[in-house]
Protein backbone atom coordinates (compact mmCIF):
# COMPACT_ATOMS: atom_id res chain seq x y z
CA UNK A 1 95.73 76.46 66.34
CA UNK A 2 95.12 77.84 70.05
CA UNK A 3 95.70 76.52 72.91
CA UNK A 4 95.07 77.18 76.47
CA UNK A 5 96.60 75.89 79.89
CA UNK A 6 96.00 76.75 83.21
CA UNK A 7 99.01 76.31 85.80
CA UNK A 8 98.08 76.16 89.35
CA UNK A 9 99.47 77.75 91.49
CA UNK A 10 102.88 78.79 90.34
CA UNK A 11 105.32 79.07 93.46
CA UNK A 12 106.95 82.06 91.40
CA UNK A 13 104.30 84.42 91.47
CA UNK A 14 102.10 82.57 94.09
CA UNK A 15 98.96 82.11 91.76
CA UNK A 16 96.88 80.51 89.53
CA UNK A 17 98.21 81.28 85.51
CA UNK A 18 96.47 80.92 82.76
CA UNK A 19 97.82 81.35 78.97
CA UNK A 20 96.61 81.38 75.51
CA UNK A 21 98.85 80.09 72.90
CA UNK A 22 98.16 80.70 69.13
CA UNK A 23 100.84 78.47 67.21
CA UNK A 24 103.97 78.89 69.15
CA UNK A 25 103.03 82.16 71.13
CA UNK A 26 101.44 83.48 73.80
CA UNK A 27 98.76 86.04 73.20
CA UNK A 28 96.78 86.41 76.54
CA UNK A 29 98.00 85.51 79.89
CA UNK A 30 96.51 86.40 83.23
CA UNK A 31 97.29 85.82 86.70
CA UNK A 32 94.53 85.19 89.32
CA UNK A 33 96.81 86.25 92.68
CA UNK A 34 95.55 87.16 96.40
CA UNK A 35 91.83 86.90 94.52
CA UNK A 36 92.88 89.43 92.29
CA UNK A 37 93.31 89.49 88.37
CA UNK A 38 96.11 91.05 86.12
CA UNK A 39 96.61 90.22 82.20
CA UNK A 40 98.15 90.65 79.67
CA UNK A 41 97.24 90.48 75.53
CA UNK A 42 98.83 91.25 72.66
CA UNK A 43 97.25 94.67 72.57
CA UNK A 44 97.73 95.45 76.15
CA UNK A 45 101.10 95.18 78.20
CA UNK A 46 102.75 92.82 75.72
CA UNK A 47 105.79 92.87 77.91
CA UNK A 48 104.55 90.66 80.36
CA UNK A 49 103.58 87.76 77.96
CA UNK A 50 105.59 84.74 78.01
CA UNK A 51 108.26 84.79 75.11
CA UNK A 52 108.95 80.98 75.15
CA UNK A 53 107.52 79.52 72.54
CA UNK A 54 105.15 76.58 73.44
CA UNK A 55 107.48 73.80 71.79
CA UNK A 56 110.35 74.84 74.35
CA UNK A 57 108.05 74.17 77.01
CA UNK A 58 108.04 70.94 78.66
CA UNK A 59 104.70 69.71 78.76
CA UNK A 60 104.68 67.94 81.69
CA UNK A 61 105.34 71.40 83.86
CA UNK A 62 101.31 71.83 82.67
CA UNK A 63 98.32 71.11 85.34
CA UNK A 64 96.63 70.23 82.27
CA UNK A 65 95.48 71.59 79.09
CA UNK A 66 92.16 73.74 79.50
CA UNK A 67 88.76 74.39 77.15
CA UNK A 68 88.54 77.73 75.47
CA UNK A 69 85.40 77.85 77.06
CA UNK A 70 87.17 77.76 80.58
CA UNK A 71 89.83 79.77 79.57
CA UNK A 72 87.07 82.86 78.17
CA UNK A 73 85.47 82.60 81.19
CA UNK A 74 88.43 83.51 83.40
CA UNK A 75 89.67 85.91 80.95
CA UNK A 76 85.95 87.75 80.99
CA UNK A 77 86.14 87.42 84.79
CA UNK A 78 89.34 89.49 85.22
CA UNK A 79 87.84 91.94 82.42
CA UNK A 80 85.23 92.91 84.70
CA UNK A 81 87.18 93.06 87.96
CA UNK A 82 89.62 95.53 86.65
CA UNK A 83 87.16 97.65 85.47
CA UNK A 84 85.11 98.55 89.13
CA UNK A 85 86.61 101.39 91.23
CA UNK A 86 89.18 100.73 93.50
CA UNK A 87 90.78 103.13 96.19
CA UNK A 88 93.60 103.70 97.50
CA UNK A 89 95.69 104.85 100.40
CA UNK A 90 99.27 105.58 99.69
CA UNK A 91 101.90 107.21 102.54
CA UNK A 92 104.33 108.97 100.13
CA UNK A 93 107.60 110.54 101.43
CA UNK A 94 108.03 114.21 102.56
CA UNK A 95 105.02 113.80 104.89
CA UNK A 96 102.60 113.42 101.95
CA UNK A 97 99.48 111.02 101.91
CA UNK A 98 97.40 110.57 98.60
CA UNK A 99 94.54 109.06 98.09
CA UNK A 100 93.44 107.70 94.98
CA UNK A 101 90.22 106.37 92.99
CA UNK A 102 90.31 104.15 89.66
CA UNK A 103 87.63 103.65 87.39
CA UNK A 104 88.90 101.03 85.39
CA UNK A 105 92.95 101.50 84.37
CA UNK A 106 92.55 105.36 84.87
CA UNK A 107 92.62 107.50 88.13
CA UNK A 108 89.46 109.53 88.55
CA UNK A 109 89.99 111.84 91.58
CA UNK A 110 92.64 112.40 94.07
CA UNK A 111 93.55 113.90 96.97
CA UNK A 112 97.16 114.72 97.92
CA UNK A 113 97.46 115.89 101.68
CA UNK A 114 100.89 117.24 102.49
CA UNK A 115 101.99 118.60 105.90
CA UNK A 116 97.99 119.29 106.84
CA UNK A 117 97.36 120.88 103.48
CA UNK A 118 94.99 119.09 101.19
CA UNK A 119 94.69 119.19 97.20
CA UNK A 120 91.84 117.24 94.83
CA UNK A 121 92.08 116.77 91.70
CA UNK A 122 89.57 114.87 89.10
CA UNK A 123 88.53 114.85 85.58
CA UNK A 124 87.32 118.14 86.14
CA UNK A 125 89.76 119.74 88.66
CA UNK A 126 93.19 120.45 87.80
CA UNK A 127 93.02 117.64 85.40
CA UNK A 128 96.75 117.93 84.47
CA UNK A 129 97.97 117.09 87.55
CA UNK A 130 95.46 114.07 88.32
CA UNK A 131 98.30 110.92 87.87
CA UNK A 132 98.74 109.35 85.06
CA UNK A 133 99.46 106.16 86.59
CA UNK A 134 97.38 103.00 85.27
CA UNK A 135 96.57 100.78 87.73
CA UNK A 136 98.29 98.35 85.60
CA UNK A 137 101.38 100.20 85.91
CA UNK A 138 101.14 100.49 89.23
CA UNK A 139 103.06 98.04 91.41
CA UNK A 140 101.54 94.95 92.67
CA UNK A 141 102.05 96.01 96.27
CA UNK A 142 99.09 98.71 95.45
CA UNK A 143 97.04 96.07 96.39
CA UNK A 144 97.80 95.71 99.97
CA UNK A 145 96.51 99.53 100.27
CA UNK A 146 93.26 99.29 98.92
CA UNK A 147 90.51 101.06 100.80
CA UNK A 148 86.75 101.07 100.89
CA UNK A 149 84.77 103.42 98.20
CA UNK A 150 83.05 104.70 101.53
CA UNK A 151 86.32 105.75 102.91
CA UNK A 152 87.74 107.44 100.06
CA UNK A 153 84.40 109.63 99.88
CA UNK A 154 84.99 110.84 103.23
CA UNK A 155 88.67 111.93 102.64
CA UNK A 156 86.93 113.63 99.82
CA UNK A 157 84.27 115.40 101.56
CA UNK A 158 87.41 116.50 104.09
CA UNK A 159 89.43 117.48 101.48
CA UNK A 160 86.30 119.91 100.20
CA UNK A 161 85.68 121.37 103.71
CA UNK A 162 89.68 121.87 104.13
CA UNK A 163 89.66 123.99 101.03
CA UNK A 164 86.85 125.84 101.46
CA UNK A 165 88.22 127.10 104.92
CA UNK A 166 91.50 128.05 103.21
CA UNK A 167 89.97 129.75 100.73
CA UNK A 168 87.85 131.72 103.45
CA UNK A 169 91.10 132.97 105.08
């Protein structure tokens, strides 16, 4: 039989968890943090589930016991927020900056700028080298460098015009 709970906000990880027991174990978590999502499932990052089974739980630690229906809801909610783009802004050591876009889990483009020099990379442009960091996998702290769509397209757009004049020289 499943079960769901919500626990509000958990002084551990400062947000709003949600779980989904079948039996004794947890299949799908996800944490609703900073209005951000992350989750978890049996198929994807099973580390992070809970491993207590639900009987060595004490039940009065619960907010209360949720609907499926509530529980879906949230689940389909962090679905879709993972999979917009997000950008991001990251100072690096050794004087490098890179910027980089997610579609989804996956980077897209980036653009590494070291010591005025400035490399993209994409799907289509030295796709071997693009990282192969999830955002998933990425630490939580990520978050706090998150920039706008608009300003990753201009760091682009610079990183094009950089190139071309080096390639002019």
């Amino acid at each position: 039989m499943k079960r769901y709970f919500k626990f509000d906000e958990n002084p551990e990880v400062r947000g709003v968890l949600y779980y989904e027991y079948d039996g004794e174990y947890n299949v799908r978590q996800m944490v609703l943090k900073n209005g951000r999502w992350q989750y978890a499932s049996e198929e994807y990052r099973r580390e992070y589930l809970a491993d207590q089974p639900l009987s060595q739980d004490d039940p009065e630690t619960w907010n209360h016991e949720i609907s499926r229906e509530e529980f879906e809801a949230a689940w389909n909610e962090a679905i879709k927020e993972r999979q917009k783009k997000h950008s991001f802004k990251m100072i690096l050591p050794e004087e490098k900056v890179r910027y980089c876009e997610y579609e989804g889990e996956n980077a897209v483009r980036q653009v590494d700028r070291t010591n005025g020099q400035w490399k993209r990379y994409s799907e289509d442009l030295r796709r071997g080298e693009l990282t192969k960091l999830t955002l998933s996998e990425s630490d939580a702290a990520i978050w706090k460098h998150e920039i706008s769509g608009e300003e990753f397209e201009a760091v682009w757009r610079e990183a094009i015009k950089a190139e071309w004049k080096q390639a002019q020289k």
